[in-house]
N, C-alpha and C. Protein backbone atom coordinates (compact mmCIF):
# COMPACT_ATOMS: atom_id res chain seq x y z
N UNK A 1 0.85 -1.17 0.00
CA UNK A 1 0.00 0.00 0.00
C UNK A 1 0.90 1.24 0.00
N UNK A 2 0.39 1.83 -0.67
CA UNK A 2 1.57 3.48 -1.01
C UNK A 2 1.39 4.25 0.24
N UNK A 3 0.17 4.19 1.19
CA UNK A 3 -0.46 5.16 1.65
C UNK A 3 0.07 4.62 3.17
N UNK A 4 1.15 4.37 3.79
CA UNK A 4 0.83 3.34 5.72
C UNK A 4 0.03 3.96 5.86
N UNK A 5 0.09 5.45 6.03
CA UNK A 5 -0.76 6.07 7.03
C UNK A 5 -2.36 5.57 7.15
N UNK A 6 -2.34 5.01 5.87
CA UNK A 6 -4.44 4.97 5.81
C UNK A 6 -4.17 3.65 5.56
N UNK A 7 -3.08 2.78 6.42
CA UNK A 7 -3.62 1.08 6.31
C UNK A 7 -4.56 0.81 7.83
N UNK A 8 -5.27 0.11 7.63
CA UNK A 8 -5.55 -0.25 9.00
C UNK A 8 -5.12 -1.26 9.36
N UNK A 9 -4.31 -1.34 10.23
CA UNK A 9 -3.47 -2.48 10.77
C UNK A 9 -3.98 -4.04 11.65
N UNK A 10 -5.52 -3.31 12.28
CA UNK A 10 -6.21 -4.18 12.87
C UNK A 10 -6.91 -4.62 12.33
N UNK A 11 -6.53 -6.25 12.41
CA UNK A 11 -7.39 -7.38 11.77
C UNK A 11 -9.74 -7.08 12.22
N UNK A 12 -9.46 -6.32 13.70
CA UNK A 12 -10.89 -6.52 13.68
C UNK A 12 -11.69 -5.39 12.85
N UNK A 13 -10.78 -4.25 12.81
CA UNK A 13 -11.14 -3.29 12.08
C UNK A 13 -11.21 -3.95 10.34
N UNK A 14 -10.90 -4.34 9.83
CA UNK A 14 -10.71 -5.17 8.54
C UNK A 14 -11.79 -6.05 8.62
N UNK A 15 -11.81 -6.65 9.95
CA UNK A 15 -13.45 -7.65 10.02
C UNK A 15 -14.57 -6.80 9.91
N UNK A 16 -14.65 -5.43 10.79
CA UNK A 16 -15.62 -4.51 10.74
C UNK A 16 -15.91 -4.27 9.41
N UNK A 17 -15.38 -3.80 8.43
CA UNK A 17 -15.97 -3.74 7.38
C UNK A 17 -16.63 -4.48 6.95
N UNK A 18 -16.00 -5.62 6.90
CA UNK A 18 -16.76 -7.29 6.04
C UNK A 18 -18.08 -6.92 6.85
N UNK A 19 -17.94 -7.26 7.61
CA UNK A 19 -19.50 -7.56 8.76
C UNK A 19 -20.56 -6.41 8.22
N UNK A 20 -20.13 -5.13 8.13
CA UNK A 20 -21.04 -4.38 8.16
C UNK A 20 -21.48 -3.90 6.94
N UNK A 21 -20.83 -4.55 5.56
CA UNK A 21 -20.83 -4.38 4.24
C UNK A 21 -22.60 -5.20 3.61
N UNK A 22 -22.95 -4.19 2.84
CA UNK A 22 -24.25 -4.94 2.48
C UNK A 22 -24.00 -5.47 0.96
N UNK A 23 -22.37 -5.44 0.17
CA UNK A 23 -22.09 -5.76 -1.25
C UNK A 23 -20.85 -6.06 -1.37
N UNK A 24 -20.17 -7.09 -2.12
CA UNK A 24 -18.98 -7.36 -2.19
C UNK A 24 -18.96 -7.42 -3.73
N UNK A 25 -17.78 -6.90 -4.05
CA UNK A 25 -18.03 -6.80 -4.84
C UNK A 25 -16.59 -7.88 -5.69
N UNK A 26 -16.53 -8.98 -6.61
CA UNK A 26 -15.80 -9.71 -6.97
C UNK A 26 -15.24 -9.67 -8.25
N UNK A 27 -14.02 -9.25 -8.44
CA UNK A 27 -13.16 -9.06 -9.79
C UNK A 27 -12.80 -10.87 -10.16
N UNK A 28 -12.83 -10.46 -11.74
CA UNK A 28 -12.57 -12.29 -11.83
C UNK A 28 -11.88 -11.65 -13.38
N UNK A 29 -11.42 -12.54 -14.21
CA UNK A 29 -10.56 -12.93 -14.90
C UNK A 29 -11.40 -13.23 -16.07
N UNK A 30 -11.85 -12.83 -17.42
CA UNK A 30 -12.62 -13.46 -18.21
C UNK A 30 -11.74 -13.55 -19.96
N UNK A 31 -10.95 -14.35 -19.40
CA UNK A 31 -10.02 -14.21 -21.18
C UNK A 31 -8.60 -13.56 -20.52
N UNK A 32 -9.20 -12.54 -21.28
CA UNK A 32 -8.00 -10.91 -21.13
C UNK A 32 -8.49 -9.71 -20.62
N UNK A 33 -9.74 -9.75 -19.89
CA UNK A 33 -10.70 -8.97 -19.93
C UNK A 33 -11.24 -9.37 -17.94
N UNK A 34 -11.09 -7.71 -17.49
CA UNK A 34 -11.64 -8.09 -16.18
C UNK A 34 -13.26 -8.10 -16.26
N UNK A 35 -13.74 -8.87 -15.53
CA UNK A 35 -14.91 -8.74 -15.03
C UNK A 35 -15.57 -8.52 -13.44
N UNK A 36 -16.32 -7.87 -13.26
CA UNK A 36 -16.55 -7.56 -11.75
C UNK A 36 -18.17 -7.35 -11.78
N UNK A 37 -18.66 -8.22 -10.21
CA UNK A 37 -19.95 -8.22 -10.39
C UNK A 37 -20.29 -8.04 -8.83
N UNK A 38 -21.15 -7.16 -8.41
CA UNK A 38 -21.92 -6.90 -7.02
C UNK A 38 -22.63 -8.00 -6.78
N UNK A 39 -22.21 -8.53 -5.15
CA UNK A 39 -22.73 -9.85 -4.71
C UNK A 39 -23.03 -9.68 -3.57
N UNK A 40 -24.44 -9.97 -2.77
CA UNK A 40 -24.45 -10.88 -1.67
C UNK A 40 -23.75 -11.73 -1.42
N UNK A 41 -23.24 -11.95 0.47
CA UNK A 41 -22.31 -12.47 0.17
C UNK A 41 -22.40 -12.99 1.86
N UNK A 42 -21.68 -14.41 2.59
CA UNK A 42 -21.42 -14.29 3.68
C UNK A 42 -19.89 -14.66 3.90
N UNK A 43 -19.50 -14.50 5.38
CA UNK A 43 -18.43 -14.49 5.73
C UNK A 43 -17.99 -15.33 6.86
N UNK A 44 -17.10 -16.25 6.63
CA UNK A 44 -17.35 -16.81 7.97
C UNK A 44 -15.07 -17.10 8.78
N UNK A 45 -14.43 -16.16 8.27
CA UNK A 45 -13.42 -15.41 9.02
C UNK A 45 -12.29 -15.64 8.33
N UNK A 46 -12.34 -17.08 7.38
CA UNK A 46 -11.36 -17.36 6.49
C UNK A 46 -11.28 -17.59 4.90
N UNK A 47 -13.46 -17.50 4.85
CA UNK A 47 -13.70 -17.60 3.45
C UNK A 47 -15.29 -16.31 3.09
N UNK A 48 -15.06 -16.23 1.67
CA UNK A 48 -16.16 -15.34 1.51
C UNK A 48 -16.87 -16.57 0.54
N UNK A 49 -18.57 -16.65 1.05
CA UNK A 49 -19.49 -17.21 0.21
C UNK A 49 -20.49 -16.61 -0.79
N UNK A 50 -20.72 -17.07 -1.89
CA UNK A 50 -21.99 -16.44 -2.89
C UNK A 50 -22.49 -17.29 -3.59
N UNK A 51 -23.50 -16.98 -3.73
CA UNK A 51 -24.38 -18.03 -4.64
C UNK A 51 -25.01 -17.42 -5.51
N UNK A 52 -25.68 -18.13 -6.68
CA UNK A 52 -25.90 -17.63 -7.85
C UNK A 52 -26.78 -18.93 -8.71
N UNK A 53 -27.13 -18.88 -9.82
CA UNK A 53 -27.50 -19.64 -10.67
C UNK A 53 -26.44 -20.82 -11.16
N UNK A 54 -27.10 -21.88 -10.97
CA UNK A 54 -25.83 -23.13 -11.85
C UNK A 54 -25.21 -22.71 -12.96
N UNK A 55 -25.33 -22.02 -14.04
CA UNK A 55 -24.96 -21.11 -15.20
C UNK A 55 -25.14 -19.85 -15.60
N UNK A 56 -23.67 -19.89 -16.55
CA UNK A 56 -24.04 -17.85 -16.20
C UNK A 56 -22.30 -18.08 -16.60
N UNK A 57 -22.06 -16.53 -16.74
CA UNK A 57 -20.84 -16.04 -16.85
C UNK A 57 -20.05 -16.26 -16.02
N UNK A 58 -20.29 -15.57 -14.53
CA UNK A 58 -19.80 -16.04 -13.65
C UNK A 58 -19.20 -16.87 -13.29
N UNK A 59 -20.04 -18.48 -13.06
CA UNK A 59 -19.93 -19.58 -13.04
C UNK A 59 -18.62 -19.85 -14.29
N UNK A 60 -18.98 -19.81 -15.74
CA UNK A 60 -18.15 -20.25 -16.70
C UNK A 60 -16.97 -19.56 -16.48
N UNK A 61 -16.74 -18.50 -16.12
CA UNK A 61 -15.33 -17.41 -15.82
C UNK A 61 -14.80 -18.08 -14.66
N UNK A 62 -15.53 -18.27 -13.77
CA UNK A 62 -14.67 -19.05 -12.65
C UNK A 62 -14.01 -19.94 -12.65
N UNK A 63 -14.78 -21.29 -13.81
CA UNK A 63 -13.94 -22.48 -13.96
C UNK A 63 -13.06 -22.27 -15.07
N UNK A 64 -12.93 -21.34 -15.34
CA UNK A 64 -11.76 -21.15 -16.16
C UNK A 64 -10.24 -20.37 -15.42
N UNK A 65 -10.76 -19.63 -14.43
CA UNK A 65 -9.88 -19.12 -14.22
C UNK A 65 -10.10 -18.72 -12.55
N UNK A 66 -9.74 -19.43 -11.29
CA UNK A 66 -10.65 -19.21 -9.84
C UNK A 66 -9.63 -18.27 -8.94
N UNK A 67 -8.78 -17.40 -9.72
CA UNK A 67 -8.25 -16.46 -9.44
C UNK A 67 -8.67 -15.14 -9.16
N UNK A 68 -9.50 -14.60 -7.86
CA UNK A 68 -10.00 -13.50 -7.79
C UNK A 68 -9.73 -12.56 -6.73
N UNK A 69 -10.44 -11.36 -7.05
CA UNK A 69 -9.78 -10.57 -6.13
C UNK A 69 -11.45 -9.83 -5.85
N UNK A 70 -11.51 -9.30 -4.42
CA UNK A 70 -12.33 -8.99 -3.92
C UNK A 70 -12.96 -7.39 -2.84
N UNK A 71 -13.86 -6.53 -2.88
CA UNK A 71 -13.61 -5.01 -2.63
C UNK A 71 -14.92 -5.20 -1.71
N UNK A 72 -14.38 -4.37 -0.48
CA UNK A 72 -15.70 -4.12 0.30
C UNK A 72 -15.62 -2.48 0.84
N UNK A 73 -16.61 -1.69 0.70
CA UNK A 73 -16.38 -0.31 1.37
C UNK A 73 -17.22 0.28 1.78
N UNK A 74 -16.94 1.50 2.75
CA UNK A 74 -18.13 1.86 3.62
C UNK A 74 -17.57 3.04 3.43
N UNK A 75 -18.39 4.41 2.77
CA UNK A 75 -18.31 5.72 2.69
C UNK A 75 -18.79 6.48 3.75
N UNK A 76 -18.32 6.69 4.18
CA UNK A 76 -19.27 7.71 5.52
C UNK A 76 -20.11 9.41 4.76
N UNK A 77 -18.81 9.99 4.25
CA UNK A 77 -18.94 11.06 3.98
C UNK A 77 -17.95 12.08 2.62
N UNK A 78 -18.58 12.74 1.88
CA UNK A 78 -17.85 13.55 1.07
C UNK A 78 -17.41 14.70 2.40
N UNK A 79 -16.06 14.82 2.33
CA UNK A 79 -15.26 15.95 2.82
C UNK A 79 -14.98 17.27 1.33
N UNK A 80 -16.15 18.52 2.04
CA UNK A 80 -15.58 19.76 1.00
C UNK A 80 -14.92 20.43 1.28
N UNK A 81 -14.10 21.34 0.37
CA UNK A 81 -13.35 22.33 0.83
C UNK A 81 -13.63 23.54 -0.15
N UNK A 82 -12.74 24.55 0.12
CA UNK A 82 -12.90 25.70 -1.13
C UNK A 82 -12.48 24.97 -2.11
N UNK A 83 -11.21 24.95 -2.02
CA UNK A 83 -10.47 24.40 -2.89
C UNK A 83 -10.83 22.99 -3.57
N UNK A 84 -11.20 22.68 -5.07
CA UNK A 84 -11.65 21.50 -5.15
C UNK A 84 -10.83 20.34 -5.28
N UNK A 85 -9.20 21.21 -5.02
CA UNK A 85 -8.52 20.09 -5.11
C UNK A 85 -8.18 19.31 -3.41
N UNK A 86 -9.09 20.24 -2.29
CA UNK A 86 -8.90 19.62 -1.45
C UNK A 86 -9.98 18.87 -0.34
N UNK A 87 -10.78 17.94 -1.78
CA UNK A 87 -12.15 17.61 -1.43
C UNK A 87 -11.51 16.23 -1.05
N UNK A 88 -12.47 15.33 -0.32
CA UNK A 88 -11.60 14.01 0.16
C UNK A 88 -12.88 13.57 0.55
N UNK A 89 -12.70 11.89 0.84
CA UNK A 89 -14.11 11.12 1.74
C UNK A 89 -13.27 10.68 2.64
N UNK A 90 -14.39 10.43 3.80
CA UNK A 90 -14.19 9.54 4.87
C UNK A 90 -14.70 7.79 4.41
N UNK A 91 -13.85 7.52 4.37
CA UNK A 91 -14.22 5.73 4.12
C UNK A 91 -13.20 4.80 4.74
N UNK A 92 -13.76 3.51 4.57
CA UNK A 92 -13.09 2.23 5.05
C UNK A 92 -13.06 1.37 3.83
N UNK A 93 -11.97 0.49 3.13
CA UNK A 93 -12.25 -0.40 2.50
C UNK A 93 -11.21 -1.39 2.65
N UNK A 94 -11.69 -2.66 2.31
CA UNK A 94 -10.92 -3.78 2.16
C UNK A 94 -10.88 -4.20 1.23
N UNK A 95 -9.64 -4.59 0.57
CA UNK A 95 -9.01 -5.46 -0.82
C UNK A 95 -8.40 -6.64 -0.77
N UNK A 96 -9.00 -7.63 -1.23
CA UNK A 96 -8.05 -9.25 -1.22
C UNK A 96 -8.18 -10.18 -1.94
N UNK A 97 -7.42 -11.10 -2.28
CA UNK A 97 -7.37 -12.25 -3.31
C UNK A 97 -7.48 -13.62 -2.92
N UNK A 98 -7.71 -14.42 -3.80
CA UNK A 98 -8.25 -15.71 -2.97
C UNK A 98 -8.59 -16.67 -4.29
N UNK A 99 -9.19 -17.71 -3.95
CA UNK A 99 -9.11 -18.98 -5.39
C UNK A 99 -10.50 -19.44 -5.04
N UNK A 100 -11.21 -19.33 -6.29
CA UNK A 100 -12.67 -19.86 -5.76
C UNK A 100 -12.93 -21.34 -5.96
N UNK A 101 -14.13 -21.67 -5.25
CA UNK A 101 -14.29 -23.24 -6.01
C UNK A 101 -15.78 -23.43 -5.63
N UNK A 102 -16.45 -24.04 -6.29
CA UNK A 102 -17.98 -24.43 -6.35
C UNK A 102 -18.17 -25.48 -5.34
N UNK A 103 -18.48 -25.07 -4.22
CA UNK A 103 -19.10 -26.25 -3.10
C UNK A 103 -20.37 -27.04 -3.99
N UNK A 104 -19.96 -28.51 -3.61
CA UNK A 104 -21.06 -29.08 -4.42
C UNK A 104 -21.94 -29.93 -3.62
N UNK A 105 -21.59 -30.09 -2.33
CA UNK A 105 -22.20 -31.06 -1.14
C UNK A 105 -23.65 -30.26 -0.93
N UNK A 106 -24.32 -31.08 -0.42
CA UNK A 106 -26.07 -30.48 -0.18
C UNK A 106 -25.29 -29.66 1.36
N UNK A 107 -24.60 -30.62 2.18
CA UNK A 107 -25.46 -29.60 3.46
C UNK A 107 -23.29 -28.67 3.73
N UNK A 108 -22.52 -28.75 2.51
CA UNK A 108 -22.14 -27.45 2.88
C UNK A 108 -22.85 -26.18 1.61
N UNK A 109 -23.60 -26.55 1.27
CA UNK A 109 -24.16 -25.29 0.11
C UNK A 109 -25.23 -24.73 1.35
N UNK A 110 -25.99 -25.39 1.84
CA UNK A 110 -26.49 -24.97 3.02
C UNK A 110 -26.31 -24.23 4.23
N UNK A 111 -24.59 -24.94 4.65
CA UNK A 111 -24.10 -23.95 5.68
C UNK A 111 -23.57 -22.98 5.24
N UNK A 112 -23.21 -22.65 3.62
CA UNK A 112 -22.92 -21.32 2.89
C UNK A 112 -24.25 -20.75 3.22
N UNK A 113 -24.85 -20.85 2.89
CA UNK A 113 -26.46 -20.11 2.58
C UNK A 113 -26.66 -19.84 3.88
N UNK A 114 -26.21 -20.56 4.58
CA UNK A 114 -26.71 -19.92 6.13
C UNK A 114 -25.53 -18.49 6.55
N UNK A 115 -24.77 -19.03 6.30
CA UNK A 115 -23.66 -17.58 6.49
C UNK A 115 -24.03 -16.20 5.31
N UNK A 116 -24.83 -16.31 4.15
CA UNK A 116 -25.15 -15.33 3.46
C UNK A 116 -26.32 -14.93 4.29
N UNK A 117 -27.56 -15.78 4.52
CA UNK A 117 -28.27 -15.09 5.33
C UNK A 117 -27.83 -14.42 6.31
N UNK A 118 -27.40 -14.76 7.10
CA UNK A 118 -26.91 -14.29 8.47
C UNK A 118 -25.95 -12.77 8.62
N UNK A 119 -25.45 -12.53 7.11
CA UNK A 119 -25.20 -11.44 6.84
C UNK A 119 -25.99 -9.96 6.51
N UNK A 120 -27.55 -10.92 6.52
CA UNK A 120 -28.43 -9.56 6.05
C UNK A 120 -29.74 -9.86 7.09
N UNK A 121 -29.77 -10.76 8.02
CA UNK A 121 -30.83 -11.24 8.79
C UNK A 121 -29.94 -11.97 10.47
N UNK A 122 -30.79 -11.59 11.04
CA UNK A 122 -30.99 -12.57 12.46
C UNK A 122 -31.33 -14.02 12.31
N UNK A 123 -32.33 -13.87 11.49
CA UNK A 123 -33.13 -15.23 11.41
C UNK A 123 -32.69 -16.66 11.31
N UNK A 124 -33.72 -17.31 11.66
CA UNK A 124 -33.04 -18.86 11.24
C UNK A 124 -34.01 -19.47 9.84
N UNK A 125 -33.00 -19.84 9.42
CA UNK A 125 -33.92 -20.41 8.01
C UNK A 125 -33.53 -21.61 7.28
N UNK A 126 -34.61 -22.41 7.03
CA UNK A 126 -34.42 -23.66 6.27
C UNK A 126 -34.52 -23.64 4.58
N UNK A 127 -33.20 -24.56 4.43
CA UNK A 127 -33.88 -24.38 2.77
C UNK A 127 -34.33 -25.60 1.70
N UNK A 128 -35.29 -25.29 1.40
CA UNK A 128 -35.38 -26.47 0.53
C UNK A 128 -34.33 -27.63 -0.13
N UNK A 129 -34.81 -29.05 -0.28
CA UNK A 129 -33.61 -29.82 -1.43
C UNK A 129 -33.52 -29.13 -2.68
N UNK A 130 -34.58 -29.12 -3.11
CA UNK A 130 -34.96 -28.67 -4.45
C UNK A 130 -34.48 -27.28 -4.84
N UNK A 131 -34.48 -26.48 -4.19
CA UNK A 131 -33.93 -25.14 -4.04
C UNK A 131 -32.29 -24.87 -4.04
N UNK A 132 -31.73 -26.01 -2.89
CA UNK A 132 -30.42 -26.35 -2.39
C UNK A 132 -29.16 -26.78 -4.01
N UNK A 133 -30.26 -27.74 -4.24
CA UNK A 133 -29.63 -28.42 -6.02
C UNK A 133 -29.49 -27.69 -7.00
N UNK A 134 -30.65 -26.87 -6.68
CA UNK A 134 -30.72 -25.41 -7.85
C UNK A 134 -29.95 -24.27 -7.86
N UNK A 135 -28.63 -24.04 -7.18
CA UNK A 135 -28.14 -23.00 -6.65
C UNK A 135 -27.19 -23.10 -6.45
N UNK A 136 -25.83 -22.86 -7.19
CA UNK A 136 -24.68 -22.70 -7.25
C UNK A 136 -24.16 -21.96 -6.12
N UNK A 137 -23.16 -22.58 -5.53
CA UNK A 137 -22.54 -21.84 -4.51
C UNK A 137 -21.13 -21.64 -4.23
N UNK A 138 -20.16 -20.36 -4.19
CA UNK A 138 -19.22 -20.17 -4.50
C UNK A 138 -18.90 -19.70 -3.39
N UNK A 139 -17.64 -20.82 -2.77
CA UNK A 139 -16.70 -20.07 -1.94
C UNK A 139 -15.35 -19.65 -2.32
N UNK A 140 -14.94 -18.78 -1.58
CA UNK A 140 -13.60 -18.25 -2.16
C UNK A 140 -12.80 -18.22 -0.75
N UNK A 141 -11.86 -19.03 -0.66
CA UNK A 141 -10.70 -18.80 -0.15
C UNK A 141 -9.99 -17.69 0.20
N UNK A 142 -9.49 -17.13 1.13
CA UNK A 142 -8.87 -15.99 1.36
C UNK A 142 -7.41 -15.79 1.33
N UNK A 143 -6.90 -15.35 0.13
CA UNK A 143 -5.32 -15.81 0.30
C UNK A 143 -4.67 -14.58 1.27
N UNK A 144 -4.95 -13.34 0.82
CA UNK A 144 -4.80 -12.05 1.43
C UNK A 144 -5.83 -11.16 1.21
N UNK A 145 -5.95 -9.99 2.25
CA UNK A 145 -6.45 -8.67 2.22
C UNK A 145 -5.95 -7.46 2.95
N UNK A 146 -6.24 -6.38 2.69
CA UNK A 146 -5.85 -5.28 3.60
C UNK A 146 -7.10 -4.22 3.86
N UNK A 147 -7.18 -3.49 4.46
CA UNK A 147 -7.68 -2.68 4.89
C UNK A 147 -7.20 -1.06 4.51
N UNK A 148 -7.81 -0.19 4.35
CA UNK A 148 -7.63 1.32 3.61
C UNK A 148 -8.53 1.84 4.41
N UNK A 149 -8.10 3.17 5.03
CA UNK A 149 -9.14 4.37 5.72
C UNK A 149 -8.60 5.45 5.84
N UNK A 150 -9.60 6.64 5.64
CA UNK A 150 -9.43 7.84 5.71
C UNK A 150 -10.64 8.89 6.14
N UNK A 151 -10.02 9.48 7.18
CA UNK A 151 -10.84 10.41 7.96
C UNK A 151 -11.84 9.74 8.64
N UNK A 152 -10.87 8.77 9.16
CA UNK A 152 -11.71 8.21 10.40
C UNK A 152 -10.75 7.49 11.52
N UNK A 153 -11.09 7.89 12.00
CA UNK A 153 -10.63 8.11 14.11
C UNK A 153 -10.86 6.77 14.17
C-alpha cells in the first residue's frame, strides 16, 4: 500500500468492514478482460461465500480461471473544501485475493447459505432440497487482504 498512514493495521477493524458491508463486490478474470460483479455475500473469518444460478458467466469465468480478487467499502462522507482540489471522503475499504471453487455437497451449500443469510438477517432459516440443487454456490478462499481508511478516528 503506497499510503501506511491509511492502512488499517487491525485485523478486527478489517473484520468490521466485512461484517457491516451490504455488497462485495468480486473481480474475476474473463479471457484478457476483467470482469466484476456486485454480490451478496457471507463471511465466515477465512472464506467469503456467494451463490448464484448453476450457469451464467460467472460460473463459466470461474472455472476457467478461480483467481480472484475482492472489494468491500463503507463511505461515511464527502469531505468539502474551497479548494476543489482539497475535497476528500471519509471511508473504510478492504481489498483481497483468494481462489474460488464451487461447493457441491447439499449440506455445505447450506451452511454457505446460512452464512449469506446471516449477513443480512438474524433469522433462522431452512432451505429447501430442491432449491439447495438449484443453486450454485461459490466459496472463495482468502489468500490475502488489507484494509484502507481515511478520515476516520
Amino acid at each position: 500500500m503506497r499510503r501506511n498512514d491509511k492502512a488499517m493495521r487491525d485485523a478486527a477493524d478489517i473484520r468490521s468492514v466485512i461484517e457491516n458491508a451490504r455488497v462485495c463486490r468480486l473481480g474475476m478474470v474473463d479471457g484478457d478482460k476483467p470482469y466484476v460483479v456486485p454480490l451478496c455475500f457471507g463471511y465466515d473469518g477465512e472464506s467469503l461465500y456467494f451463490h448464484g444460478a448453476l450457469k451464467g458467466r460467472k460460473i463459466d469465468v470461474l472455472q476457467q480461471n478461480p483467481n480472484v480478487c475482492f472489494e468491500f467499502d463503507a463511505i461515511s462522507e464527502t469531505i468539502t473544501a474551497e479548494d476543489p482540489c482539497g475535497w476528500s471522503m471519509q471511508y473504510r475499504s478492504v481489498i483481497g485475493f483468494g481462489k474460488a471453487e464451487l461447493v457441491e455437497d447439499a449440506a455445505g451449500k447450506r451452511e454457505a447459505l446460512k452464512m449469506i443469510m446471516a449477513q443480512y438477517s438474524e433469522g433462522t432459516f431452512t432451505f429447501p432440497e430442491n432449491k439447495v440443487a438449484g443453486t450454485a454456490v461459490i466459496r472463495v478462499a482468502i489468500d490475502s487482504m488489507t484494509g484502507k481508511q481515511s478520515g476516520v478516528e
